[in-house]
C-alpha atoms as a PDB file:
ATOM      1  CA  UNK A   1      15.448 -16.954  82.706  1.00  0.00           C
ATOM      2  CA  UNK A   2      16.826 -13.983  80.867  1.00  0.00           C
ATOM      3  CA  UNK A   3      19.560 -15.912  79.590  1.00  0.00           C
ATOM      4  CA  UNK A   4      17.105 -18.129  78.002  1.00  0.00           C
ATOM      5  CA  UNK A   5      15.344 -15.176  76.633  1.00  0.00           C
ATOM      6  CA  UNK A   6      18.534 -13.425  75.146  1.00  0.00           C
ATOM      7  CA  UNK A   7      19.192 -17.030  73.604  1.00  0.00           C
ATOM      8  CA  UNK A   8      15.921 -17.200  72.504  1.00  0.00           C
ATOM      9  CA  UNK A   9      16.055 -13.921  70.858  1.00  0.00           C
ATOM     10  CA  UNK A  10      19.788 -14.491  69.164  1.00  0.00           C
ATOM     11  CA  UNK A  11      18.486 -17.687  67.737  1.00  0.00           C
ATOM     12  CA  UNK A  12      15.196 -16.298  66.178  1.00  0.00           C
ATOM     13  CA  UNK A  13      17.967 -13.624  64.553  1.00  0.00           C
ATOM     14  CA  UNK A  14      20.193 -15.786  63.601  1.00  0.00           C
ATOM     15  CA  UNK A  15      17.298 -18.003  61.370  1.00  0.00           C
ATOM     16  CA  UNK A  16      15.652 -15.165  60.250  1.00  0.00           C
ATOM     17  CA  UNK A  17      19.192 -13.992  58.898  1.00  0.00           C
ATOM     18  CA  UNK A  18      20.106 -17.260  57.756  1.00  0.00           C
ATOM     19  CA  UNK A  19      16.348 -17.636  56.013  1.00  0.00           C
ATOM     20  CA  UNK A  20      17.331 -13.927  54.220  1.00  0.00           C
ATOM     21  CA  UNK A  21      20.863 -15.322  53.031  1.00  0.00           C
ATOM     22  CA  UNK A  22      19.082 -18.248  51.600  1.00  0.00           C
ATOM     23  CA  UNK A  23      16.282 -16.567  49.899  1.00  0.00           C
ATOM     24  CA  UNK A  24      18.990 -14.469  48.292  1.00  0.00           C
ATOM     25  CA  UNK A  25      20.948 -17.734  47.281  1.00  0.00           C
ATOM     26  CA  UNK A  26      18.155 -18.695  45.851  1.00  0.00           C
ATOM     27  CA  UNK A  27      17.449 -16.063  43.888  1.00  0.00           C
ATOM     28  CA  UNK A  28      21.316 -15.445  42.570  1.00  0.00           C
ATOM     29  CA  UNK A  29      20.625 -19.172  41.493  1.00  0.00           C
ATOM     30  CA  UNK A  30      17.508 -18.522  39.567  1.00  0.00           C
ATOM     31  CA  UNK A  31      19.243 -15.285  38.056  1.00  0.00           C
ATOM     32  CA  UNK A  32      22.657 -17.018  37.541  1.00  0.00           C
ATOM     33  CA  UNK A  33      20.889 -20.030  35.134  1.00  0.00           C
ATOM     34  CA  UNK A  34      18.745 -17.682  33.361  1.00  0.00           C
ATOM     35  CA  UNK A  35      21.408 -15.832  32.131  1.00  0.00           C
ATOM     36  CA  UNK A  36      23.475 -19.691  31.133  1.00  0.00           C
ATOM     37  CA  UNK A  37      19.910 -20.628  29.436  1.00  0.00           C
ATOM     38  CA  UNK A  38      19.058 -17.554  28.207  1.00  0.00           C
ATOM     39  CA  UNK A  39      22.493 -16.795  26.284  1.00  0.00           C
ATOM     40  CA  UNK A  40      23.014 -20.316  25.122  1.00  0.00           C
ATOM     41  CA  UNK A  41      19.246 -20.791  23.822  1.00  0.00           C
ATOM     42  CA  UNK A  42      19.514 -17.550  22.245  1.00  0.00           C
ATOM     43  CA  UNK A  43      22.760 -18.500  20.293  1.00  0.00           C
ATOM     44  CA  UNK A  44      20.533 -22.084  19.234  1.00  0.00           C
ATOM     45  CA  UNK A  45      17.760 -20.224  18.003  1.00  0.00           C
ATOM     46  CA  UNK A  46      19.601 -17.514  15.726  1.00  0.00           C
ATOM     47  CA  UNK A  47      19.035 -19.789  12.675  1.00  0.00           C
ATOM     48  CA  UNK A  48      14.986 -20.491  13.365  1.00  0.00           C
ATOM     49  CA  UNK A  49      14.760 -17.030  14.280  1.00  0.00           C
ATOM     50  CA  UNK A  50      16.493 -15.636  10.978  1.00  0.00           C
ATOM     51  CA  UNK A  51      14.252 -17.985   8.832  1.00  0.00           C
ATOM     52  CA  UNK A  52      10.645 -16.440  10.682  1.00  0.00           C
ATOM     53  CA  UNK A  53      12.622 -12.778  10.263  1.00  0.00           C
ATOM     54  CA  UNK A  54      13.477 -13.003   6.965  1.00  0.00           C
ATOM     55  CA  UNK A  55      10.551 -14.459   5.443  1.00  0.00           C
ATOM     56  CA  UNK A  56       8.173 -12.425   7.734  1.00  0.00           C
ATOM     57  CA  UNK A  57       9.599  -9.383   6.416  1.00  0.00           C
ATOM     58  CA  UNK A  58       9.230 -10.896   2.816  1.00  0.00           C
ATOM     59  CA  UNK A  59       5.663 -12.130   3.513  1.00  0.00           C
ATOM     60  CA  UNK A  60       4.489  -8.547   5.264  1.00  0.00           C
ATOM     61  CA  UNK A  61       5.512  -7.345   1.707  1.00  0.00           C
ATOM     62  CA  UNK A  62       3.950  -9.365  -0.923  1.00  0.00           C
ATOM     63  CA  UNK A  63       1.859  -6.633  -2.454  1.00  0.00           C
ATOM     64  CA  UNK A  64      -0.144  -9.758  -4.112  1.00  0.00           C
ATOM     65  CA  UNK A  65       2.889 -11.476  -5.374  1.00  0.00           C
ATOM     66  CA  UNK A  66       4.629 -14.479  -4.258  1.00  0.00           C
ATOM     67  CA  UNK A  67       8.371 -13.594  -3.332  1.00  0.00           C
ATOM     68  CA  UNK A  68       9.225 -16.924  -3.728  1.00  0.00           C
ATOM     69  CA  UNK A  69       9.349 -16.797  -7.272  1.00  0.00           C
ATOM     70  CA  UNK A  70      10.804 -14.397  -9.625  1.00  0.00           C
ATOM     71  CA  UNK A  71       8.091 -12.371 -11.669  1.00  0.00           C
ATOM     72  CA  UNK A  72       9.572 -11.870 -15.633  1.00  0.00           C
ATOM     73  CA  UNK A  73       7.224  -9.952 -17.800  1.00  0.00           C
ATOM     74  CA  UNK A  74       7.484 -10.273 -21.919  1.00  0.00           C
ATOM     75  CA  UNK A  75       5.439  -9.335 -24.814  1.00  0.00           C
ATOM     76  CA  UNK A  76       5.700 -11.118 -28.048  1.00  0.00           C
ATOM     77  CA  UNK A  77       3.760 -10.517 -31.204  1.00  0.00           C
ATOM     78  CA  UNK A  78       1.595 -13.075 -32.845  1.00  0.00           C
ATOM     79  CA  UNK A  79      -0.325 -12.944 -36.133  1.00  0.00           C
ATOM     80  CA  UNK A  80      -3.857 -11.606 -35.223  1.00  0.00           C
ATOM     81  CA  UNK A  81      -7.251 -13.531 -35.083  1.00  0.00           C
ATOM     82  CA  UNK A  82      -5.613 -16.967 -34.127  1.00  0.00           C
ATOM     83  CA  UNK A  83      -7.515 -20.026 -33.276  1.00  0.00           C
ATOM     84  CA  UNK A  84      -6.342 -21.602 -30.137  1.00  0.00           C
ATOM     85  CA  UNK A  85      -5.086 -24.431 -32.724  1.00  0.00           C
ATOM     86  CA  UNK A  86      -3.414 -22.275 -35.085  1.00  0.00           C
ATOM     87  CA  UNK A  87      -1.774 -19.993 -31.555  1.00  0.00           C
ATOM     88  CA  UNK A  88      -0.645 -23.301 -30.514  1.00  0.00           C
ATOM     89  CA  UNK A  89       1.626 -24.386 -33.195  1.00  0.00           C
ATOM     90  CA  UNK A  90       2.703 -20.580 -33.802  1.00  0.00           C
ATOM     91  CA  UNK A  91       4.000 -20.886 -30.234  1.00  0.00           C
ATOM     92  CA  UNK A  92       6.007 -24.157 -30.916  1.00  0.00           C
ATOM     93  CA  UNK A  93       7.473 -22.956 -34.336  1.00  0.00           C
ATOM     94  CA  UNK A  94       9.615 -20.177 -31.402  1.00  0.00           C
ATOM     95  CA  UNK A  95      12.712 -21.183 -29.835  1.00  0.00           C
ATOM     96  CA  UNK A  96      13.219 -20.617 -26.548  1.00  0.00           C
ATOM     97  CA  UNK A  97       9.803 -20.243 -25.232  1.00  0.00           C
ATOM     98  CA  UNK A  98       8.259 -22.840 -22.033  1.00  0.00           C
ATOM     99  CA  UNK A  99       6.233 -25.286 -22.903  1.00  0.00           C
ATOM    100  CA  UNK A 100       2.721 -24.620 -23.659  1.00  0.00           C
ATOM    101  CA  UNK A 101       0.270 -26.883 -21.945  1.00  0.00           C
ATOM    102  CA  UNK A 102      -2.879 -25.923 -22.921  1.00  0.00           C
ATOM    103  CA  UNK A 103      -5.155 -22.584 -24.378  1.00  0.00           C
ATOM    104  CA  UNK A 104      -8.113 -21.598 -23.283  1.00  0.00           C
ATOM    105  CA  UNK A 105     -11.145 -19.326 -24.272  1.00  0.00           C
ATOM    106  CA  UNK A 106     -11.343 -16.299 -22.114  1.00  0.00           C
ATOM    107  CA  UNK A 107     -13.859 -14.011 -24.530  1.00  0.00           C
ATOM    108  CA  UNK A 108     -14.500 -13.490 -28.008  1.00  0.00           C
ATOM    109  CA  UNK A 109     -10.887 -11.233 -28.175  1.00  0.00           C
ATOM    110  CA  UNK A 110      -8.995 -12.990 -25.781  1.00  0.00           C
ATOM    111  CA  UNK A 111      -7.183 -16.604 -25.202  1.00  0.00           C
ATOM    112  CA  UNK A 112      -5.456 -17.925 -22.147  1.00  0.00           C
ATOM    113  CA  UNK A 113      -2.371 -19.476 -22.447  1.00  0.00           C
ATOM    114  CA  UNK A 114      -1.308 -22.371 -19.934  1.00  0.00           C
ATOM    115  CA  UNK A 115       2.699 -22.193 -19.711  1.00  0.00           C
ATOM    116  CA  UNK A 116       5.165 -24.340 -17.867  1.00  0.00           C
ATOM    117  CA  UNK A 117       6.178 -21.861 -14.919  1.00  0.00           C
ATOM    118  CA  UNK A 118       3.994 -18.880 -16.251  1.00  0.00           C
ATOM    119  CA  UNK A 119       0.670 -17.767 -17.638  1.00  0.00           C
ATOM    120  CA  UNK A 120      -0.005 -15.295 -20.659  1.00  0.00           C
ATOM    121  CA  UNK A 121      -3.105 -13.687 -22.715  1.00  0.00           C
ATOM    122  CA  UNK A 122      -3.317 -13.542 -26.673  1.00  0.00           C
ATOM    123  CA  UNK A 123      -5.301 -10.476 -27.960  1.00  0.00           C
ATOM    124  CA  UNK A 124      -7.056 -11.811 -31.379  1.00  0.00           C
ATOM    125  CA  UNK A 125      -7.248  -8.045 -32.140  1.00  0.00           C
ATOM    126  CA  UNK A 126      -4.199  -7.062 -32.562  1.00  0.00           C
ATOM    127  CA  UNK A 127      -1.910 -10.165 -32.165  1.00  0.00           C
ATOM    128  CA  UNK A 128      -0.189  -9.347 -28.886  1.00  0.00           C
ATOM    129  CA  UNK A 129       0.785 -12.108 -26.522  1.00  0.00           C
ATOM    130  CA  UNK A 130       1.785 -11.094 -22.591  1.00  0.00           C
ATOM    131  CA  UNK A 131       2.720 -13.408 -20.503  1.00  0.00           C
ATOM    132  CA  UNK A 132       4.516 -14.171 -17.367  1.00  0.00           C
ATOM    133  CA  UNK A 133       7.279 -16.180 -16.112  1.00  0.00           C
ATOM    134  CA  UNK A 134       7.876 -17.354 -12.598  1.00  0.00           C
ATOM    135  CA  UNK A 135      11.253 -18.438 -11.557  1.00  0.00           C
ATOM    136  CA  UNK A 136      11.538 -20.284  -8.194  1.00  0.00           C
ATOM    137  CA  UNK A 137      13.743 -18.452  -5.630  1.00  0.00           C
ATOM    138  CA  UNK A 138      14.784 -21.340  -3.808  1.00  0.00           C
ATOM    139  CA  UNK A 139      16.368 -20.306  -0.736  1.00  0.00           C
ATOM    140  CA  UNK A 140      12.878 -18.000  -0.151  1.00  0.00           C
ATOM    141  CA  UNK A 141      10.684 -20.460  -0.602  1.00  0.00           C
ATOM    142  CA  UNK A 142      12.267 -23.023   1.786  1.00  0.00           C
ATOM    143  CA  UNK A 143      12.039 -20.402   4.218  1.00  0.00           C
ATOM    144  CA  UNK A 144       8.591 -19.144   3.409  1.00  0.00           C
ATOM    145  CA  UNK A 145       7.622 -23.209   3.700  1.00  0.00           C
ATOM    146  CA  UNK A 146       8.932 -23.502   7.095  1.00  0.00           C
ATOM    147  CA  UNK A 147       7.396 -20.548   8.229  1.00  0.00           C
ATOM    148  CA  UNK A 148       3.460 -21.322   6.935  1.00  0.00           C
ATOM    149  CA  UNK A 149       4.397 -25.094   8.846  1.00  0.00           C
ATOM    150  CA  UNK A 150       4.282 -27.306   5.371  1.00  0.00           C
ATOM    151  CA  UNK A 151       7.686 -29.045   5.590  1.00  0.00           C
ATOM    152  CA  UNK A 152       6.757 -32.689   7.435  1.00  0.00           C
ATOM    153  CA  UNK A 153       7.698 -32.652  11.141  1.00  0.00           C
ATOM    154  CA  UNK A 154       8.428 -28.837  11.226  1.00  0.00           C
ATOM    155  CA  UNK A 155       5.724 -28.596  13.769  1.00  0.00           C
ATOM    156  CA  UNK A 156       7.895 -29.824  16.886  1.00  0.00           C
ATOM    157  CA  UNK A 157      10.523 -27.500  15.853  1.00  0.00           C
ATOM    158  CA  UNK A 158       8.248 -24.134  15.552  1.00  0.00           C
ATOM    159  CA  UNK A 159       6.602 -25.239  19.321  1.00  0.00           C
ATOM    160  CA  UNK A 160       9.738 -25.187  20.643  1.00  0.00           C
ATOM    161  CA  UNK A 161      11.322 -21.806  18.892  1.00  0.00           C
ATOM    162  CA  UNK A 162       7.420 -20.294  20.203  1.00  0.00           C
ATOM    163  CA  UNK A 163       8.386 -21.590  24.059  1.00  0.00           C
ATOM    164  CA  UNK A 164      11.681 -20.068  23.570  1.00  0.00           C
ATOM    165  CA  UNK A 165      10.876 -16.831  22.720  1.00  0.00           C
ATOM    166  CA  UNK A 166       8.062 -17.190  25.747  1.00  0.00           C
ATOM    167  CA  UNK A 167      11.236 -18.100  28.002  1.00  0.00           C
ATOM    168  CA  UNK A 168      13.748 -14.976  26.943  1.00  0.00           C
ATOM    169  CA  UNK A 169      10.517 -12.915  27.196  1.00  0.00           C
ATOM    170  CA  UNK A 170      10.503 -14.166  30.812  1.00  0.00           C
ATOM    171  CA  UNK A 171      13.724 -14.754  32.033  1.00  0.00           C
ATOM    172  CA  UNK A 172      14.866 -11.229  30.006  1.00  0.00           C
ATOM    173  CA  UNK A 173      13.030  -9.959  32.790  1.00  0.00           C
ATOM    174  CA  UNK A 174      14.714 -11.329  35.807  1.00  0.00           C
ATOM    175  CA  UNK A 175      18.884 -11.098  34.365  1.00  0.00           C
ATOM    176  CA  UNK A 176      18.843  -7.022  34.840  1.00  0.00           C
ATOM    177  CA  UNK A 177      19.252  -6.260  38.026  1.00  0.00           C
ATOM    178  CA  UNK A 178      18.838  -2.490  39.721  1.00  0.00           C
ATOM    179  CA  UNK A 179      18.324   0.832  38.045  1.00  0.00           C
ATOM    180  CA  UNK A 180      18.216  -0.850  34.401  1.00  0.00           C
ATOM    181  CA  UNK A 181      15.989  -3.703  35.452  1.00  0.00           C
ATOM    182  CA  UNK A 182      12.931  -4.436  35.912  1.00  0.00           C
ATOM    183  CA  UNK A 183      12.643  -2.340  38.836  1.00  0.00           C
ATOM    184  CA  UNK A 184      14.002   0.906  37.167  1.00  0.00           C
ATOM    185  CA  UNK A 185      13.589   2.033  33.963  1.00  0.00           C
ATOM    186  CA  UNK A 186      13.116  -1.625  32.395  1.00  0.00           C
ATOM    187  CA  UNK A 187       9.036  -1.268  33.602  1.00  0.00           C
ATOM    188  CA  UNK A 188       8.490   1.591  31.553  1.00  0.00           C
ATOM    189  CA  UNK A 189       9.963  -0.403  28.313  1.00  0.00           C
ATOM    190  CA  UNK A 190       7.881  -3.073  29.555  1.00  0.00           C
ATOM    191  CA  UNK A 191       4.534  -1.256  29.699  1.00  0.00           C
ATOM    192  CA  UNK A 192       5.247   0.276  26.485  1.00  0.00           C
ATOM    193  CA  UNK A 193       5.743  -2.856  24.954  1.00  0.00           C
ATOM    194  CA  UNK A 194       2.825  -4.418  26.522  1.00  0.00           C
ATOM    195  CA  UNK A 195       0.938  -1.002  24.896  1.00  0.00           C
ATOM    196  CA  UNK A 196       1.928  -1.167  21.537  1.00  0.00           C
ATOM    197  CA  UNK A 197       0.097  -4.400  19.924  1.00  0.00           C
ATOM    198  CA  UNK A 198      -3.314  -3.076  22.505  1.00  0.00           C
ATOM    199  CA  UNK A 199      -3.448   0.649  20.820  1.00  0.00           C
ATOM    200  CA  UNK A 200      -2.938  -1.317  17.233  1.00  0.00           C
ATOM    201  CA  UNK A 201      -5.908  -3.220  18.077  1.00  0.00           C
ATOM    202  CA  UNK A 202      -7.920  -0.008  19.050  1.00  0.00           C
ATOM    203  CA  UNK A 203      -6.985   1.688  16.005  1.00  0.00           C
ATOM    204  CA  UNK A 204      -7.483  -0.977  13.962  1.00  0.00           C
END
C-alpha cells in the first residue's frame, strides 16, 4: 500500500515536471520563431517602411505646398493695361516661357494666366506678371502616391506592411527576455508609449 502511494506520488512529480519542461519548450518555440519572423519580416519591410517614412515626414511638412513638385517663382514685366488678347500674344512673342493655355478675368486690375505646369497674375496697372512654375519631383511623388493608396493594387501591399508592424509590435514584446523585457524595465517603455498618443488626444 505505501509502495503504491510513494509510486503514486513520484509519478504525479514526474508529469507535473515533465508538463513544466514542456510548457517551457513551448514557449522557447514561440520565442525562438518570433525572433526568425520578426528579423526576416523586418529586413522585407525596410523598403515599404522607408517610402511611409519619408513621405510622412514630407507630408507632416507641407506648409500648404505640394512637395512633390518644385515651386519656381518669376516676375516678368508686361506693357500695362493689356487685354487678355493683346497679354496673350505678348506672352508668345517670349522665348522660353510654358505654354499659355488660357487667360482669365479675375477683376477690373487683374488677369489670370493658365500655364502649362504653373499659374501667374497680370497687374493691368502697372504691367507686372508673377507667376509660378511647378516642376514634378518624381521620386516624391511616387512615394507620396503610394502612401495616399492611388497606385492600382497598392492596397494589398499597405494591409500587409499595417499587419506587420501589428506583428513586431507584438512579437517585440515576447523576444526580450528578463530584466530588459517585458517584465523589467521594457513595461515602463511600454506604458509610456501606450501614454503618449492618449495625453496628445487630451491636449488636443
Amino acid at each position: 500500500m505505501t509502495k503504491n502511494i510513494i509510486q503514486s506520488i513520484l509519478w504525479t512529480e514526474s508529469n507535473m515536471t515533465s508538463s513544466a519542461n514542456n510548457d517551457k519548450s513551448n514557449k522557447k518555440v514561440i520565442s525562438k520563431w518570433a525572433r526568425i519572423i520578426h528579423r526576416d519580416l523586418g529586413f522585407l519591410m525596410v523598403g515599404v517602411c522607408l517610402v511611409y517614412a519619408i513621405s510622412g515626414i514630407l507630408l507632416n511638412h507641407m506648409d500648404g505646398k505640394d512637395p512633390a513638385y518644385k515651386t519656381e517663382e518669376i516676375s516678368l514685366r508686361f506693357d500695362p493695361d493689356l487685354s487678355k488678347e493683346e497679354l496673350m500674344v505678348s506672352w508668345n512673342d517670349k522665348k522660353d516661357l510654358p505654354e499659355l493655355r488660357k487667360v482669365m478675368t479675375i477683376d477690373d486690375d487683374h488677369l489670370r494666366l493658365m500655364l502649362d505646369g504653373g499659374v501667374g497674375v497680370y497687374n493691368k496697372s502697372d504691367g507686372k506678371l508673377d507667376y509660378e512654375k511647378y516642376t514634378k519631383r518624381e521620386f516624391i511623388y511616387w512615394i507620396n502616391k503610394l502612401h495616399y493608396n492611388k497606385v492600382k493594387g497598392w492596397s494589398i501591399m499597405a494591409d500587409f506592411f499595417a499587419a506587420s508592424l501589428i506583428f513586431f509590435a507584438i512579437s517585440g514584446l515576447v523576444i526580450v527576455k528578463g530584466k530588459k523585457g517585458i517584465s523589467g524595465r521594457g513595461k515602463w517603455y511600454l506604458i509610456l508609449g501606450l501614454l503618449i498618443p492618449v495625453v496628445y488626444v487630451i491636449f488636443s
